[in-house]
Protein backbone atom coordinates (compact mmCIF):
# COMPACT_ATOMS: atom_id res chain seq x y z
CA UNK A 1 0.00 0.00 0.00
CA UNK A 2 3.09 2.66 0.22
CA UNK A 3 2.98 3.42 -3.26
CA UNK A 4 -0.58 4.40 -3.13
CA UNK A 5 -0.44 5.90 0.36
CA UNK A 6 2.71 7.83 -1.02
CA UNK A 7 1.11 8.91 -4.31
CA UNK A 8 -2.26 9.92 -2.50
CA UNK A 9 -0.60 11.83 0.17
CA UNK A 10 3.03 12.03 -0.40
CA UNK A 11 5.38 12.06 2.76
CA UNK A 12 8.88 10.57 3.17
CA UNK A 13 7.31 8.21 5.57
CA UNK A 14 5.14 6.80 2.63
CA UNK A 15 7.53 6.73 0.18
CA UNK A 16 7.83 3.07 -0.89
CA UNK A 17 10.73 0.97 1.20
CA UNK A 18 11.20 3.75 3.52
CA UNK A 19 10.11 1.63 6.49
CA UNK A 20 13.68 1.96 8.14
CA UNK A 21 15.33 -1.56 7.38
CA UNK A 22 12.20 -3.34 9.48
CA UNK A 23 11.41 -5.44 6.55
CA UNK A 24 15.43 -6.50 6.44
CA UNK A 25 15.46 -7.31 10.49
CA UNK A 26 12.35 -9.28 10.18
CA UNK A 27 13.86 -11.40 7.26
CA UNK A 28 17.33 -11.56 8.66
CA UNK A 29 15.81 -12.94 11.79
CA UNK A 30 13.81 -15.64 10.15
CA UNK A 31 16.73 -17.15 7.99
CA UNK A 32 18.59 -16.98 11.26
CA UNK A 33 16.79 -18.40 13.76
CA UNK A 34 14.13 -20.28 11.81
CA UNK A 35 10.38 -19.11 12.08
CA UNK A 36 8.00 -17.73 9.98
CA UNK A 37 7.51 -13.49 7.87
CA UNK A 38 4.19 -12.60 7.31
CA UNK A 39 3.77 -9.76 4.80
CA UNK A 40 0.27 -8.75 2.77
CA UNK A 41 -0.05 -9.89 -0.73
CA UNK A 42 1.83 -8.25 -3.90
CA UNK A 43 4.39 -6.75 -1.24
CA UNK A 44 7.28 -5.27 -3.11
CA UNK A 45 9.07 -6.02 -0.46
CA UNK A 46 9.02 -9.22 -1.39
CA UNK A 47 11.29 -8.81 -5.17
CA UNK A 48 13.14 -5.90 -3.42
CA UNK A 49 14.65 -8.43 -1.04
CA UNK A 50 14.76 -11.52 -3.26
CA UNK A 51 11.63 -13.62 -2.02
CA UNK A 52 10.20 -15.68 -4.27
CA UNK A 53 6.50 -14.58 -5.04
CA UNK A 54 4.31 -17.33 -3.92
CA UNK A 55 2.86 -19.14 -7.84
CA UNK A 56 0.66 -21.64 -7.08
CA UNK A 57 -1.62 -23.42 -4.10
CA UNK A 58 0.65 -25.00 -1.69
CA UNK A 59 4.20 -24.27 -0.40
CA UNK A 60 7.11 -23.31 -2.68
CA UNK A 61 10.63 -23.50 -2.35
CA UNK A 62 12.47 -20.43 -1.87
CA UNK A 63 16.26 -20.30 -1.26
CA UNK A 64 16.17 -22.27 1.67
CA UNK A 65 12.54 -21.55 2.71
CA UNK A 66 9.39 -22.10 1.79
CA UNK A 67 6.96 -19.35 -0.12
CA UNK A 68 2.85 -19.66 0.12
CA UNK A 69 0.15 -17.26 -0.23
CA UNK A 70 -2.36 -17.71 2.04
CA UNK A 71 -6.19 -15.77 2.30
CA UNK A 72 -7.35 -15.13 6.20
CA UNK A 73 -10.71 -15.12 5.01
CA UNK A 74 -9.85 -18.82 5.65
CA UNK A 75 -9.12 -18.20 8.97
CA UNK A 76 -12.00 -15.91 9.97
CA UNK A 77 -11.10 -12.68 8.36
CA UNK A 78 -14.28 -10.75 6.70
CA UNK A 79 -12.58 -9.80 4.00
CA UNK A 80 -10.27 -11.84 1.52
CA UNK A 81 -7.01 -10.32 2.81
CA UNK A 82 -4.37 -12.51 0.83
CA UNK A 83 -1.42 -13.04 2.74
CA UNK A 84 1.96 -14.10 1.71
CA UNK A 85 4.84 -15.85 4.05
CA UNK A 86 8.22 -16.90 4.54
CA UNK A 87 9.11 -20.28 6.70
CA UNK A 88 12.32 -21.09 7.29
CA UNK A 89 12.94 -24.19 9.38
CA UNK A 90 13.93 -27.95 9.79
CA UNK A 91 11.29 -29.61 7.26
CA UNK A 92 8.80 -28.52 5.01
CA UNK A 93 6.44 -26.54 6.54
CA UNK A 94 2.68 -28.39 7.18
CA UNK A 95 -0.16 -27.89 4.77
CA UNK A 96 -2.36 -24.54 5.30
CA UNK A 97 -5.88 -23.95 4.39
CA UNK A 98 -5.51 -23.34 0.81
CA UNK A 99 -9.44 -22.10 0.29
CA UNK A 100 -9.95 -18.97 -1.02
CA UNK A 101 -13.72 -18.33 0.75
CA UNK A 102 -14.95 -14.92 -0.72
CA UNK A 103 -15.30 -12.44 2.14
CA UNK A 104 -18.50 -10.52 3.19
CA UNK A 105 -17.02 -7.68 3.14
CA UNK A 106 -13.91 -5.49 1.77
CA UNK A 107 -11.20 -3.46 2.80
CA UNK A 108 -10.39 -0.04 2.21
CA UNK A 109 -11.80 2.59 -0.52
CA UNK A 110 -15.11 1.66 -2.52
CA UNK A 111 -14.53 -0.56 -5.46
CA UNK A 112 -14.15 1.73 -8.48
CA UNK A 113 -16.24 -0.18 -10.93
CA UNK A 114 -19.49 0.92 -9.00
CA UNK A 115 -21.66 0.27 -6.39
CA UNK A 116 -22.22 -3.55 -7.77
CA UNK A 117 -19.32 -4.69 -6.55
CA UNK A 118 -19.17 -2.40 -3.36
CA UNK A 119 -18.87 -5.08 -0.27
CA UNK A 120 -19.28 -3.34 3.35
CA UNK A 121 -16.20 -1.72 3.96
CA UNK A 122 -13.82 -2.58 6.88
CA UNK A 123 -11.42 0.17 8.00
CA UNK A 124 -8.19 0.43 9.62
CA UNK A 125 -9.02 -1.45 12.89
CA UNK A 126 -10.75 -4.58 11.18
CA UNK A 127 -8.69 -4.19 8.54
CA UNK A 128 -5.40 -4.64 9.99
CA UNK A 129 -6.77 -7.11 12.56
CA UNK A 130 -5.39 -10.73 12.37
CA UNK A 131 -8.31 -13.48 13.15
CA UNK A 132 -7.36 -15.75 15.96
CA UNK A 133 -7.46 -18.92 14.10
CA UNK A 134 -4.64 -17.64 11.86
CA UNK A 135 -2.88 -16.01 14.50
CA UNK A 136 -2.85 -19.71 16.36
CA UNK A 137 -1.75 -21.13 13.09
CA UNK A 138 1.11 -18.76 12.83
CA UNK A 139 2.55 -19.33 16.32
CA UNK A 140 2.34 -23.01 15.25
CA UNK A 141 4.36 -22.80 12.63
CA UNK A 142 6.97 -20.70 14.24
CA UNK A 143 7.25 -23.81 16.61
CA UNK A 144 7.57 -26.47 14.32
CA UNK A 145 10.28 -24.12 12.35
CA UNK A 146 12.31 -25.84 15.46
CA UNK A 147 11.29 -29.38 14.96
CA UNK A 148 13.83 -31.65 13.22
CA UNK A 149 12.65 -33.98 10.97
């Protein structure tokens, strides 16, 4: 969203990759001490630090991690909110829900291509919230990023 936040509104602090090397910790940490990066969908973040985007359904290999998009409607979420992570551990990480369940509702500014395809909108708070299902699933795999196969 920093390229639109930073077009809409300009600001150093939207300017795209200006988030202060947080991105770089986060990954750093992972490939060192195992664990799991959660980042939203289409995150340039992702090419600007050499992630493989996530291609298909499933895990992918990724240097020597794993690569999935996931969709916390799944989980709970209202809205689709496509999600894409990083695992780095001992084994292959274990199989997510992979459905894709349309959600009731959408996040964010109206849908320009008219009211028709206008879902209730969820703002910041809702929006940024992480169901408790996938939270749950994400602490799990962050523990068995330390169990050896």
């Amino acid at each position: 969203m920093a390229a639109i936040n930073f077009k809409r509104w300009g600001g150093e602090h939207n300017r795209p990759g200006n988030d202060h090397g947080c991105f770089a910790s986060a990954l750093a940490s992972v490939r060192a001490n195992r664990g799991v990066l959660e980042h939203p969908k289409a995150s340039r973040a992702w090419a600007a630090h050499g992630l493989t985007k996530p291609a298909a359904i499933g895990w992918q290999p990724c240097g020597k991690g794993w690569v999935c998009e996931v969709w916390q409607s799944a989980y709970g979420h209202r809205a689709n909110k496509a999600t894409w992570l990083y695992f780095v551990g001992e084994q292959k990480p274990f199989d997510l829900d992979w459905s894709r369940p349309q959600g009731t509702h959408q996040i964010g500014f109206q849908d320009q291509r008219g009211k028709a395809a206008n879902k209730p909108t969820r703002y910041k708070r809702e929006a940024n919230a992480t169901p408790k299902a996938f939270k749950d699933v994400l602490i799990q795999l962050a523990r068995f990023s330390r169990i050896k196969p």
